[in-house]
Protein backbone atom coordinates (compact mmCIF):
# COMPACT_ATOMS: atom_id res chain seq x y z
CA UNK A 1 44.30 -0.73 -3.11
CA UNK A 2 41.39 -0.06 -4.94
CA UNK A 3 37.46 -0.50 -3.57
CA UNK A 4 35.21 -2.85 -5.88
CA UNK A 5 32.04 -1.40 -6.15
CA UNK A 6 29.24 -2.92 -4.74
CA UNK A 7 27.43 -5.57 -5.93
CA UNK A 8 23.62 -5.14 -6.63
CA UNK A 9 22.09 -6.78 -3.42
CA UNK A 10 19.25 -9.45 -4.73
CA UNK A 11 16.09 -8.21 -4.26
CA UNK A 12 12.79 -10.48 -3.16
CA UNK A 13 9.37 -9.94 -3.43
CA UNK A 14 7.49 -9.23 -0.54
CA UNK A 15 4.57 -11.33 -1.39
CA UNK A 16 5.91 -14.41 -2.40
CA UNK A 17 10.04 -13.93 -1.97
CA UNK A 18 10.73 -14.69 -5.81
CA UNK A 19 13.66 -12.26 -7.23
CA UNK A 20 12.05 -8.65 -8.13
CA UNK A 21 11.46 -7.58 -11.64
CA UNK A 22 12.34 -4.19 -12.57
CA UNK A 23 8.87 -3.63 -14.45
CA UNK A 24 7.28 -4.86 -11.57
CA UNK A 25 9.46 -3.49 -8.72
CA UNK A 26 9.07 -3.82 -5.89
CA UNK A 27 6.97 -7.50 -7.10
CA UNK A 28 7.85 -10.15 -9.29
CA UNK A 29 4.96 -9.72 -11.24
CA UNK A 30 1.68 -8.34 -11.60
CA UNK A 31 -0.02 -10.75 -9.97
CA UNK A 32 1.69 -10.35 -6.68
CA UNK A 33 1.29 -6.31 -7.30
CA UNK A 34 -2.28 -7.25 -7.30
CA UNK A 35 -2.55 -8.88 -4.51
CA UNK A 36 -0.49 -6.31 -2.60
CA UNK A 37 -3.26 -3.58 -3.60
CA UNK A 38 -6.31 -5.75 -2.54
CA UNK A 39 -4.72 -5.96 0.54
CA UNK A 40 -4.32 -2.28 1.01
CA UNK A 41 -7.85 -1.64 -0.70
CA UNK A 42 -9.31 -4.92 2.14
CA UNK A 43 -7.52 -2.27 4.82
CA UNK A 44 -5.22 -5.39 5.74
CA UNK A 45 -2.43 -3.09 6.21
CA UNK A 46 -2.98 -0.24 7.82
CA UNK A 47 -0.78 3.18 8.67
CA UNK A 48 -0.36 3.36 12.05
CA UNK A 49 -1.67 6.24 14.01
CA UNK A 50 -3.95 7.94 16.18
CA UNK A 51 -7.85 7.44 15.92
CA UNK A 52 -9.40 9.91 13.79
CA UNK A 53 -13.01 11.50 15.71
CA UNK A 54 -15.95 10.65 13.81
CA UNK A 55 -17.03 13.93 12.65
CA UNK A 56 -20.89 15.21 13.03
CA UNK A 57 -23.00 15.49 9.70
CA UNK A 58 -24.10 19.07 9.43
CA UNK A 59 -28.92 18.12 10.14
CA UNK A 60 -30.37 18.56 6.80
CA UNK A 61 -32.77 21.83 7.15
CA UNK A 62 -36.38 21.04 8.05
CA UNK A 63 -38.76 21.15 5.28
CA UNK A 64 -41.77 23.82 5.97
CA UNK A 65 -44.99 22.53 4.93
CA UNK A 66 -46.44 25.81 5.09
């Protein structure tokens, strides 16, 4: 007995669950790759992680009027 190969599973778009196209992959379309960026660029997704410290600025040197 022979094994079939697998069939493709159907891939959906995460956005708005219409199949993927491969120029647009992992998206439907460019439209929903847009809006998947502006939602990365809004910081609506976010990596998980620890809280970075907030760094001091280095004080600018003091002019001398002198």
């Amino acid at each position: 007995m022979v094994a079939e190969p697998a069939s493709p599973v159907a891939r959906v778009c995460p956005i708005c669950q219409k199949p993927t196209d491969l120029a647009f992959k992992p998206f439907c379309s460019k439209r929903c790759a847009d809006i998947d960026l502006s939602r990365w660029l809004k910081g609506v997704y976010v990596v998980p992680g620890e809280a970075a410290e907030d760094e001091e600025a280095p004080e600018p040197p003091e002019k001398d009027d002198g």
